[in-house]
C-alpha atoms as a PDB file:
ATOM      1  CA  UNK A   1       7.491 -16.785 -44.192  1.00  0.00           C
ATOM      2  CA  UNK A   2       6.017 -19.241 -42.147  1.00  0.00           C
ATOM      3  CA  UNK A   3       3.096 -17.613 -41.390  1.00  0.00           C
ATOM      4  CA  UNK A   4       2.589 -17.170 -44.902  1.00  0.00           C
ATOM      5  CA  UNK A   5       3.136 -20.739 -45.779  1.00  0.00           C
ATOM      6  CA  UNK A   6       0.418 -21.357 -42.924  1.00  0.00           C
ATOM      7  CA  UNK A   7      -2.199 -19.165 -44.469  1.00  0.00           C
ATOM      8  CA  UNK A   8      -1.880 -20.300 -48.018  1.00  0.00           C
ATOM      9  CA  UNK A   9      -1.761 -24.278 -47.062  1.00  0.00           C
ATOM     10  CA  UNK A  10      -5.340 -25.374 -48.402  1.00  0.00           C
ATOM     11  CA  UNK A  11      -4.338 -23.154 -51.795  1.00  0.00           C
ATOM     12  CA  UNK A  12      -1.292 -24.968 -51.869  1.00  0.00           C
ATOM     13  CA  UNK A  13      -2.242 -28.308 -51.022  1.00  0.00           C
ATOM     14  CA  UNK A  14      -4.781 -27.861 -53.753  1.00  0.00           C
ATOM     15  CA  UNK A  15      -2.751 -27.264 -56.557  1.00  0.00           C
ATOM     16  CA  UNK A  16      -0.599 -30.155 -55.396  1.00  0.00           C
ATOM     17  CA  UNK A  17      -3.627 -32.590 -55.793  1.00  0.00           C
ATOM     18  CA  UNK A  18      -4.692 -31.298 -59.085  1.00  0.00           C
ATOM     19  CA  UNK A  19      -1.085 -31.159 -60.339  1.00  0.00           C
ATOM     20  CA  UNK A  20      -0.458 -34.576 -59.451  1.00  0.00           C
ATOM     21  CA  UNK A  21      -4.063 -35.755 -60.959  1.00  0.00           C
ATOM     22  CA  UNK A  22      -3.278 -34.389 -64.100  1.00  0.00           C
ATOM     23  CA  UNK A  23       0.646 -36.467 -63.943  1.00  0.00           C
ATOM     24  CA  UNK A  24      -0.545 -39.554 -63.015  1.00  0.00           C
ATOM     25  CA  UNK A  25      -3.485 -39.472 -66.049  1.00  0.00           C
ATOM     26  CA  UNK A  26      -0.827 -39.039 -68.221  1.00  0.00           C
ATOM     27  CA  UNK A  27       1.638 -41.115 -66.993  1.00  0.00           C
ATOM     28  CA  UNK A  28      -1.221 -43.940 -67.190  1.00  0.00           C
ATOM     29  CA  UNK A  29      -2.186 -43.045 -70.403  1.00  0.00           C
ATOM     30  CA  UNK A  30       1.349 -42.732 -72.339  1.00  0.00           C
ATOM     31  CA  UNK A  31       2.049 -46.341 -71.806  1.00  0.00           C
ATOM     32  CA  UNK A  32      -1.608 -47.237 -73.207  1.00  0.00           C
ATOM     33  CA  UNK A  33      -0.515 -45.005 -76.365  1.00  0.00           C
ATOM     34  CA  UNK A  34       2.125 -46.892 -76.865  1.00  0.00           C
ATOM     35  CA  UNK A  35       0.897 -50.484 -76.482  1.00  0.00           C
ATOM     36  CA  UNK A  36      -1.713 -48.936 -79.017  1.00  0.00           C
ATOM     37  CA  UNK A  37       1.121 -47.206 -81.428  1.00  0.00           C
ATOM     38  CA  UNK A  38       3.288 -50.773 -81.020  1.00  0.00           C
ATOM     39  CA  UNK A  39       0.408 -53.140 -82.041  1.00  0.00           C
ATOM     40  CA  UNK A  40      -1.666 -51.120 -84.842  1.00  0.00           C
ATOM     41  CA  UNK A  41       1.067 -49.023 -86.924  1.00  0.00           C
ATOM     42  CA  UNK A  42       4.743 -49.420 -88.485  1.00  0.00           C
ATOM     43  CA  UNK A  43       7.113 -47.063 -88.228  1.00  0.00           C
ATOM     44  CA  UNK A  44       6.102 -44.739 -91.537  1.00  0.00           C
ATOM     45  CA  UNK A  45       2.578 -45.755 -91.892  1.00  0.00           C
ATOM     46  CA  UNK A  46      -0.469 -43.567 -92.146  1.00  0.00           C
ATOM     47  CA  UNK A  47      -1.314 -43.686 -88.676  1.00  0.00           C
ATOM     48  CA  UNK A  48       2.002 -43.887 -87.210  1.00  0.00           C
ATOM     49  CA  UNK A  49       2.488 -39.640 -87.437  1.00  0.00           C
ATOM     50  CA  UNK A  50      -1.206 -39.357 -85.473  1.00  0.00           C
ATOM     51  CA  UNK A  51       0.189 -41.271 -82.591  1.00  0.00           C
ATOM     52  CA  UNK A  52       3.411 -39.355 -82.472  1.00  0.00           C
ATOM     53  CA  UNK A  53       1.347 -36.490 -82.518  1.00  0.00           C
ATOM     54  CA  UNK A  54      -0.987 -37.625 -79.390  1.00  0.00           C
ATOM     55  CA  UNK A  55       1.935 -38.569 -77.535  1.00  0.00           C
ATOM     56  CA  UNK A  56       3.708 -35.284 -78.153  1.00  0.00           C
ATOM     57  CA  UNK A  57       1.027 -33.226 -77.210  1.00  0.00           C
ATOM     58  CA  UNK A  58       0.064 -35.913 -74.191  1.00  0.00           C
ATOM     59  CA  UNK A  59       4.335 -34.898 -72.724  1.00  0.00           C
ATOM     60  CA  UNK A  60       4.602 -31.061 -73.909  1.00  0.00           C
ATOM     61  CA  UNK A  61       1.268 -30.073 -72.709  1.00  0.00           C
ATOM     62  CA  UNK A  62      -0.040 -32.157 -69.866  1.00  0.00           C
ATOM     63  CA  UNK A  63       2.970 -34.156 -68.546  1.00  0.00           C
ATOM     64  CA  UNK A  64       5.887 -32.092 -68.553  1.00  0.00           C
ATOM     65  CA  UNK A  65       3.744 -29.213 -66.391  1.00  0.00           C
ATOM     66  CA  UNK A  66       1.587 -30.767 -64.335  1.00  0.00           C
ATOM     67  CA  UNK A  67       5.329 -32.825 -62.998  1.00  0.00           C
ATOM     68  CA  UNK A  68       6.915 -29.516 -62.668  1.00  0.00           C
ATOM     69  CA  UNK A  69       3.673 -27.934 -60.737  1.00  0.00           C
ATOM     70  CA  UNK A  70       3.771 -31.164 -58.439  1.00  0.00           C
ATOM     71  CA  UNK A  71       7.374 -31.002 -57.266  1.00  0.00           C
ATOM     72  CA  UNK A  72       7.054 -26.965 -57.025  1.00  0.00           C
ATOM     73  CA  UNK A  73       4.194 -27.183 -54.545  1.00  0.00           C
ATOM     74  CA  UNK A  74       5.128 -30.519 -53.116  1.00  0.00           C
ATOM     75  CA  UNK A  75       8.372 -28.732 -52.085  1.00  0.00           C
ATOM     76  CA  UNK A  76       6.242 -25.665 -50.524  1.00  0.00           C
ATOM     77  CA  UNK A  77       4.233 -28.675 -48.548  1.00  0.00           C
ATOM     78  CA  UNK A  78       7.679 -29.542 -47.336  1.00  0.00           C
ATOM     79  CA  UNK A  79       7.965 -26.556 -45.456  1.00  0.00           C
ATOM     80  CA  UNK A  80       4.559 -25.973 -44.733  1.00  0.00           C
ATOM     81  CA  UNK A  81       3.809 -26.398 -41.121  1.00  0.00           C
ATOM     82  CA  UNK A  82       0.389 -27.694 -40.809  1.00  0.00           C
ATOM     83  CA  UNK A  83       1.600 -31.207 -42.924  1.00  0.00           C
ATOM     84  CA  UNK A  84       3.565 -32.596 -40.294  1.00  0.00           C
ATOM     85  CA  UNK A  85       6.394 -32.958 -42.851  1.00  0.00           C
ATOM     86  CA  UNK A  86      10.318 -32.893 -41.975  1.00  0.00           C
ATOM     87  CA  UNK A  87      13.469 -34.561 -42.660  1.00  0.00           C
ATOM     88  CA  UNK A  88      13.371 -36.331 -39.865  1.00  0.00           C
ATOM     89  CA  UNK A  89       9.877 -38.646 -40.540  1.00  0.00           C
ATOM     90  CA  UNK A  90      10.498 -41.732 -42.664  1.00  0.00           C
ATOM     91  CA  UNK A  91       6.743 -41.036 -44.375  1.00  0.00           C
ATOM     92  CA  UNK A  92       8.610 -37.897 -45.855  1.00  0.00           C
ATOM     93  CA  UNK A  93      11.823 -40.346 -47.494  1.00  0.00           C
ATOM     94  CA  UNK A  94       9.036 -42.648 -48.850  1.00  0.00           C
ATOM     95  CA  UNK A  95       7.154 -40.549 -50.645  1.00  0.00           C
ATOM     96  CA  UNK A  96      10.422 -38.350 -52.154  1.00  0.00           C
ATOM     97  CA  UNK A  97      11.661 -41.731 -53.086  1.00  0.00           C
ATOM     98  CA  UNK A  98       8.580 -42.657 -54.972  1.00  0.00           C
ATOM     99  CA  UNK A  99       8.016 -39.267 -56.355  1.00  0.00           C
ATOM    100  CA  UNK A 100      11.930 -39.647 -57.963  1.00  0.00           C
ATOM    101  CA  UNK A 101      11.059 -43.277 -59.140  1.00  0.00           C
ATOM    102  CA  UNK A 102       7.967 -41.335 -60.683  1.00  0.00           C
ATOM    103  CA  UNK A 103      10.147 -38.891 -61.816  1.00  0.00           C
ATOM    104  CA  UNK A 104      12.455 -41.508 -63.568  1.00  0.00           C
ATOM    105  CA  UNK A 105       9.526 -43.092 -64.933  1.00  0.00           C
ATOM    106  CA  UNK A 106       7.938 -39.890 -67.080  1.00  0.00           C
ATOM    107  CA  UNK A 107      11.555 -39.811 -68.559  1.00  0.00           C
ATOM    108  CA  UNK A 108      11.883 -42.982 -69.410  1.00  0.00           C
ATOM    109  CA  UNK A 109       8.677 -42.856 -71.194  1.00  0.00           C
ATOM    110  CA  UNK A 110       9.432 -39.462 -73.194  1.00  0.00           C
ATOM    111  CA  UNK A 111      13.026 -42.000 -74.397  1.00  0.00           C
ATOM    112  CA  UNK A 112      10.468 -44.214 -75.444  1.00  0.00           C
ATOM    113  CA  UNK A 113       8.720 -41.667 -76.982  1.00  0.00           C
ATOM    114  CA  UNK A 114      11.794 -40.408 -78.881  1.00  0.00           C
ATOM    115  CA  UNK A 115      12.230 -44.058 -80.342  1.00  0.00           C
ATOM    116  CA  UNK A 116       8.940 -44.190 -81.890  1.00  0.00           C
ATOM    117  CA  UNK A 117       9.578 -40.414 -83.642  1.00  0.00           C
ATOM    118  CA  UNK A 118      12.843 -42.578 -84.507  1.00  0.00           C
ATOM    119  CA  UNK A 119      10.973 -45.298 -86.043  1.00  0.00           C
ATOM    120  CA  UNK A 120      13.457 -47.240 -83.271  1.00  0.00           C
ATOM    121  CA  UNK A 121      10.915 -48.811 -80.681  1.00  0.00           C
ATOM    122  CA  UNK A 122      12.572 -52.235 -79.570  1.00  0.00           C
ATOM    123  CA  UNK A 123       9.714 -52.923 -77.451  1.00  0.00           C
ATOM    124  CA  UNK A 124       6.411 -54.957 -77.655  1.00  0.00           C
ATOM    125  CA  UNK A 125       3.105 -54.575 -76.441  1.00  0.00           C
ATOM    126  CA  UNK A 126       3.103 -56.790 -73.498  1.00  0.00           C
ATOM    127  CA  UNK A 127       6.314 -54.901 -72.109  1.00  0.00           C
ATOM    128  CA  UNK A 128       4.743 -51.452 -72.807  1.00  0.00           C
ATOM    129  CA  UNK A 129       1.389 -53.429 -70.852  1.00  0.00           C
ATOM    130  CA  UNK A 130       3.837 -54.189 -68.029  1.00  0.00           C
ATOM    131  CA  UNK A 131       4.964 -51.039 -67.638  1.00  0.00           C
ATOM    132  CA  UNK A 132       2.109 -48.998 -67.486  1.00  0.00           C
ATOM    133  CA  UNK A 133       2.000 -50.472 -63.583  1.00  0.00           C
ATOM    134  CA  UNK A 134       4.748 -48.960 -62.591  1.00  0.00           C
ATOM    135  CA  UNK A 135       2.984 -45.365 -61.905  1.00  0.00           C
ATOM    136  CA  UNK A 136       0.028 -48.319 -60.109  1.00  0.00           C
ATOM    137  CA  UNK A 137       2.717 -49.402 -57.685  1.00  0.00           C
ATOM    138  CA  UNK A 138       3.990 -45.855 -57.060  1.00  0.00           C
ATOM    139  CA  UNK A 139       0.881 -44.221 -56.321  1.00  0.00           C
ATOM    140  CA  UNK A 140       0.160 -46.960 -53.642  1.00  0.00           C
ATOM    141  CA  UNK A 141       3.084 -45.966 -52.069  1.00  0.00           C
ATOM    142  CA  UNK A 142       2.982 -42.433 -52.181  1.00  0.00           C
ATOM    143  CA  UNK A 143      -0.828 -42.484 -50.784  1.00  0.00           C
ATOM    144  CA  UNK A 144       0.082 -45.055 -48.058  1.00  0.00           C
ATOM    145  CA  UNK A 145       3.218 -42.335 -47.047  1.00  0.00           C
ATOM    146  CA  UNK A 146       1.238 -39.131 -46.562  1.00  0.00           C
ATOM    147  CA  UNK A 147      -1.905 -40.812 -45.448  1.00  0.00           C
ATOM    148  CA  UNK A 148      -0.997 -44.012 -42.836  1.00  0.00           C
ATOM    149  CA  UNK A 149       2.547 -41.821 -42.255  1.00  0.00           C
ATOM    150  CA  UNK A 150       4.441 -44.874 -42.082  1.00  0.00           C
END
């Protein structure tokens, strides 16, 4: 299995990348749809369905897979030999602990999402501004982890 692993790394490693390009455009984007949907539409309004719409598709189509293909193949990384990645390197905690803040984060965002199809959304544009630089501070991390190993 190993060996296998071994063989199919760059394949592997490759997916990962593009997986994870595709999460982080969306999880930078959602936030931006929703400082949009906050300041120019009311719950009910004519535009209000077409970002519902966006943001749906934005989650069911780009977000929710491209998260799922991420933690598949970051998991195969895990065990791949030629990454230098274990349970016992700190570099490896790092990153898993970003990836789950990640992780929490995409949820989050898809509640939010459910309180605009709600007509329920509490917050303002500013905080949805905020927010969109959480996925900023995460990436920093992650990159630092696998990169400078620290």
């Amino acid at each position: 299995m190993i060996d296998l692993l071994a063989l199919l790394y760059p394949w592997t490693k490759s997916l990962h990348i593009l997986a994870v390009i595709a999460w982080m455009a969306g999880l930078f984007y959602m936030p931006r749809l929703f400082v949009y949907h906050t300041e120019r539409s009311t719950p009910g309004d004519a535009i209000d369905p077409v970002f519902q719409t966006m943001e749906e598709k934005l989650l069911r189509l780009i977000m929710n897979p491209s998260m799922i293909v991420t933690w598949v193949f970051g998991i195969v990384l895990l065990f791949t030999p030629q990454t230098g990645a274990g349970w016992d390197v700190l570099w490896v905690w790092t990153k898993l602990a970003a990836v789950g803040a990640m992780t929490w984060f995409h949820m989050w965002l898809a509640a939010r999402r459910k309180d605009f199809v709600a007509g329920a959304n509490t917050l303002t544009g500013r905080q949805h501004r905020m927010m969109n630089e959480v996925p900023t501070v995460l990436l920093v991390i992650i990159v630092l982890s696998v990169v400078v190993k620290w």
